[in-house]
Protein backbone atom coordinates (compact mmCIF):
# COMPACT_ATOMS: atom_id res chain seq x y z
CA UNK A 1 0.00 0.00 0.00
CA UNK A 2 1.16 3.66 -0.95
CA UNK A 3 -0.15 6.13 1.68
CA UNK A 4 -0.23 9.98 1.58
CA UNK A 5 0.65 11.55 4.93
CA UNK A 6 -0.67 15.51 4.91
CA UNK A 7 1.55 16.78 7.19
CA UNK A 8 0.71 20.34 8.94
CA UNK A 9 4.05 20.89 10.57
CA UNK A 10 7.32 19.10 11.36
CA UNK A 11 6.68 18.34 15.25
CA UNK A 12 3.62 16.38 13.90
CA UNK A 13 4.98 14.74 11.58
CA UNK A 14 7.67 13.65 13.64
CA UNK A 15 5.19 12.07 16.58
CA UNK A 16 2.73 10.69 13.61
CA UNK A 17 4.99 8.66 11.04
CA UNK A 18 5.90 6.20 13.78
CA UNK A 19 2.60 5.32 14.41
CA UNK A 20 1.76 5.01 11.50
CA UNK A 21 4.74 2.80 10.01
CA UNK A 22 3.77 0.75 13.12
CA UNK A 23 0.16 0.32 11.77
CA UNK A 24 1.18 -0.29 8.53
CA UNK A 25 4.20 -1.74 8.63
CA UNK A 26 4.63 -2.85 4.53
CA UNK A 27 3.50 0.45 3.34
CA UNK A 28 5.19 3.11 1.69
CA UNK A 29 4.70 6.46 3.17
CA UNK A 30 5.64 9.95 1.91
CA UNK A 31 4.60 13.00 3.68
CA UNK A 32 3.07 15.87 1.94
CA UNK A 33 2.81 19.44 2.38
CA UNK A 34 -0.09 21.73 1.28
CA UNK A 35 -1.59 24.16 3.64
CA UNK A 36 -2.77 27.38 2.78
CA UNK A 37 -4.50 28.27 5.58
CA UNK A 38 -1.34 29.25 7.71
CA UNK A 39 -0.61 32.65 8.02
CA UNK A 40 1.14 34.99 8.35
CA UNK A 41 3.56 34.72 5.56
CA UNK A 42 7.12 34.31 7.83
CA UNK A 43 4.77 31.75 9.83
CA UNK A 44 4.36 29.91 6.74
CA UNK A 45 7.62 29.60 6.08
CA UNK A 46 8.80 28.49 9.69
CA UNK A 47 6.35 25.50 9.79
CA UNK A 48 7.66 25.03 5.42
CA UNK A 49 10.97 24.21 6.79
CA UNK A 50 10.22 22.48 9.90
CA UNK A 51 8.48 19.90 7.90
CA UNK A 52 11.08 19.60 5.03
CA UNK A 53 13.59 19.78 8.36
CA UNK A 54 11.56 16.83 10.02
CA UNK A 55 11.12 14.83 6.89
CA UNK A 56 15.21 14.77 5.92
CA UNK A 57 15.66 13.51 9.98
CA UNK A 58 13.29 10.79 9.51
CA UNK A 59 14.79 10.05 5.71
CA UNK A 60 11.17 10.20 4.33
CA UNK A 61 10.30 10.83 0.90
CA UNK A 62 8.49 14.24 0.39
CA UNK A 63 5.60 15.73 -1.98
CA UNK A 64 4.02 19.28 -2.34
CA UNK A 65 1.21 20.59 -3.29
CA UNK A 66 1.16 24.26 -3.98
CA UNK A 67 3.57 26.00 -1.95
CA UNK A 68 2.81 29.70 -2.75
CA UNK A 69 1.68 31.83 0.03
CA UNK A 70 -1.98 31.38 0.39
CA UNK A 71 -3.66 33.81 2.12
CA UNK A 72 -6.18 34.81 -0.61
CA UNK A 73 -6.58 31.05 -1.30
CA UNK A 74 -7.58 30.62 1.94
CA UNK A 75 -10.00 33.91 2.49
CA UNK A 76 -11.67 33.18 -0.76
CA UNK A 77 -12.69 29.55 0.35
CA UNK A 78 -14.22 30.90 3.44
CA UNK A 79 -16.81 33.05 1.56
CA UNK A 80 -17.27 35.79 4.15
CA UNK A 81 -17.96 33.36 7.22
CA UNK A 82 -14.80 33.17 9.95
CA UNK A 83 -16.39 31.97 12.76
CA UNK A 84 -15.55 28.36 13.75
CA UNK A 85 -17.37 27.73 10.61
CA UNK A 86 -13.97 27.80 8.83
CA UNK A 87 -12.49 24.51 10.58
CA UNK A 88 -14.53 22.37 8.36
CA UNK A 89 -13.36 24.23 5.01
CA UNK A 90 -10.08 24.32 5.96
CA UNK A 91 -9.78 20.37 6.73
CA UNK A 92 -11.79 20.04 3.04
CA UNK A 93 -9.36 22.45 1.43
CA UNK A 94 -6.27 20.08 2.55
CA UNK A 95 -7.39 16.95 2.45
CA UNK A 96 -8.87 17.45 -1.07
CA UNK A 97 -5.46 18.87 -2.50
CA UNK A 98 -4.01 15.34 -0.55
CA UNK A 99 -6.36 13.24 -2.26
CA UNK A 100 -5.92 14.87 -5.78
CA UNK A 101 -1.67 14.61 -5.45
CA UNK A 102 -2.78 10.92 -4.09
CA UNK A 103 -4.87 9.89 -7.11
CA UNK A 104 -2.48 12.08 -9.44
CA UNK A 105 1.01 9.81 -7.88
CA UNK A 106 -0.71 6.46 -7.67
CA UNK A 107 -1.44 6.26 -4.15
CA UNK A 108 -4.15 3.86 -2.52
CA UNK A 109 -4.84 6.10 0.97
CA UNK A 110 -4.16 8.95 2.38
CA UNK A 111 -4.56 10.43 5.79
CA UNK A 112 -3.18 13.32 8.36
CA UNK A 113 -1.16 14.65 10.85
CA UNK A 114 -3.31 16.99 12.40
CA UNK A 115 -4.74 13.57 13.95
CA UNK A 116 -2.18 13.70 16.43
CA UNK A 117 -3.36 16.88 17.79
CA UNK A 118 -5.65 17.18 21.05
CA UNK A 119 -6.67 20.77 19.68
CA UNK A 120 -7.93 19.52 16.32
CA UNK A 121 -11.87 18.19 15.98
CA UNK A 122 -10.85 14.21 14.62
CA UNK A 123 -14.65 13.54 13.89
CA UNK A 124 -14.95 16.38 11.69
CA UNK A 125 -11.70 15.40 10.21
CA UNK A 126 -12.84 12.03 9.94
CA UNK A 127 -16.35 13.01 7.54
CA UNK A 128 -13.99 14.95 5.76
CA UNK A 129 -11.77 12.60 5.08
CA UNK A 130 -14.01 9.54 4.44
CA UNK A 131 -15.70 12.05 1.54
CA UNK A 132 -13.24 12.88 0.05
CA UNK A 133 -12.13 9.51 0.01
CA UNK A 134 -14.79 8.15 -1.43
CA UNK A 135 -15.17 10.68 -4.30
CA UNK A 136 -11.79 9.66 -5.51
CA UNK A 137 -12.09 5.87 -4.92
CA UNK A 138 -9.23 5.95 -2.07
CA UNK A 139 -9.23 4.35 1.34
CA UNK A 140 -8.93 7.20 4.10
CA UNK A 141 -7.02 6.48 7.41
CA UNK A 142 -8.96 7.31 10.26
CA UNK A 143 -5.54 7.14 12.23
CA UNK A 144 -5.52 7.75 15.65
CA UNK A 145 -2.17 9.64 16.13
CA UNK A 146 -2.61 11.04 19.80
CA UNK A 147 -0.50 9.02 21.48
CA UNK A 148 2.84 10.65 19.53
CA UNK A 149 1.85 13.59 20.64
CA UNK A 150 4.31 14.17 23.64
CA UNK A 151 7.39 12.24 21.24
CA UNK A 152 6.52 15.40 19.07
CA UNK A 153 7.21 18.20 21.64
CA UNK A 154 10.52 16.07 22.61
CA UNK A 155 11.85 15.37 19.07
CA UNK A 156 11.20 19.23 18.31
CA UNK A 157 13.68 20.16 21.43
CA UNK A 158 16.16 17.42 20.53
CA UNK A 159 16.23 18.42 16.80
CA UNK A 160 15.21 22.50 17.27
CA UNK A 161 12.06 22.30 14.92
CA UNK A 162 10.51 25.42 15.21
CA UNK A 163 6.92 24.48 16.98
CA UNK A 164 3.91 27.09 16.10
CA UNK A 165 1.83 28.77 19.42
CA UNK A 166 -1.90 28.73 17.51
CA UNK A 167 -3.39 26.58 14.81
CA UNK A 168 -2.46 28.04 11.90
CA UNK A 169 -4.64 30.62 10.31
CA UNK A 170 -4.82 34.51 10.93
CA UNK A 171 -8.31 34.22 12.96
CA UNK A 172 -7.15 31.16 14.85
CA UNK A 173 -3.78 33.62 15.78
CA UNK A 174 -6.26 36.33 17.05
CA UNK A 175 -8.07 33.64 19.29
CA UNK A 176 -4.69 32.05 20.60
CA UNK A 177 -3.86 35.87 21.98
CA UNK A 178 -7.27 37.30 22.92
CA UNK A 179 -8.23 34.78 25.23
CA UNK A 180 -5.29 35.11 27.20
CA UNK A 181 -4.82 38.08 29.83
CA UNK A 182 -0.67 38.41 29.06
CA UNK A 183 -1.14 39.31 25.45
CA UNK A 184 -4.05 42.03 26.26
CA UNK A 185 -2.66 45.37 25.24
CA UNK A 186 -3.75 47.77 28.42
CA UNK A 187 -4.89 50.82 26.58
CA UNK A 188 -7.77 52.21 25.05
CA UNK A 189 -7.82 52.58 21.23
CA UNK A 190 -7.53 56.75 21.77
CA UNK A 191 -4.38 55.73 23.84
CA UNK A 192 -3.36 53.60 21.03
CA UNK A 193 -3.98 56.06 18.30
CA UNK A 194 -1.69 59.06 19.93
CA UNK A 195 0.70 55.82 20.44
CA UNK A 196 1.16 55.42 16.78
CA UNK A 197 1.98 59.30 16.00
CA UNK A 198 5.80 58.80 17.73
């Protein structure tokens, strides 16, 4: 069996390609990178080469999908609606670029890293992925990735992969930092305004 790993980032890949050479054992496996929802740009790039970082550790074979910048991409596909809303078309925007390289390279399955994540909603991933699957005649892995997790956060100190502090988009970035007290800026937006004039 050929499977096609989406990978998100290199810490995840790193905890989620054990498990899954453990589950499938005979399989090949290359990882593969397409994720336009991850902004801003320099963000993009950091995450870019902790995966291609992650992947030449673990000696696995690599394949992209686009790799341009896609911030447009990704606020087009939303159609005016960033409320949680957005989860479910960013997992369909990924995993449908996966299963297009998969069918286009002669893979049988694909599946994904963000699987390993406690953050992440895994039964919405898992609809996703078993539609997509099915409307290009592929077997989806509904791979259960969690317990790599903690080998992630290690391998990224051991090997200094750059790990992210929020999801991955711009509106998941303003969540990460308005819901915590330490990143609230203490003024009012007059105070910020006659800030800005120095």
């Amino acid at each position: 069996m050929k499977i096609l790993l989406h990978s998100c980032c290199g810490p995840c890949l790193s905890g989620s390609y054990p498990i899954l050479v453990e589950d499938f054992p005979e399989a090949f496996i290359t990882a593969f990178w397409h994720n336009p929802n991850i902004h801003p740009y320099i963000e993009y790039l950091e995450r870019f080469k902790s995966f291609l970082k992650t992947a030449k550790i673990l000696n696995l074979s690599v394949l992209s999908g686009d790799t341009a910048y896609g911030l447009g991409i990704y606020i087009k596909a939303l159609e005016g609606d960033y409320s949680r809303k957005r989860c479910a078309k960013c997992y369909e925007m990924r995993l449908m670029a996966t299963a297009k390289a998969a069918v286009a390279h002669g893979f049988d399955a694909f599946t994904t890293t963000l699987l390993i994540s406690p953050y992440q909603n895994h039964k919405l991933i898992h609809e996703v992925g078993d539609k997509i699957a099915k409307e290009h005649n592929l077997k989806y892995i509904a791979a259960d990735f969690s317990s790599g997790f903690s080998h992630s956060k290690d391998f990224a100190l051991e090997h200094d992969i750059y790990r992210q502090k929020y999801c991955g988009c711009i509106f998941s970035e303003h969540d990460r930092y308005s819901m915590s007290k330490k990143h609230k800026v203490p003024m009012q937006s007059d105070a910020l305004l006659e800030a800005s004039e120095f």
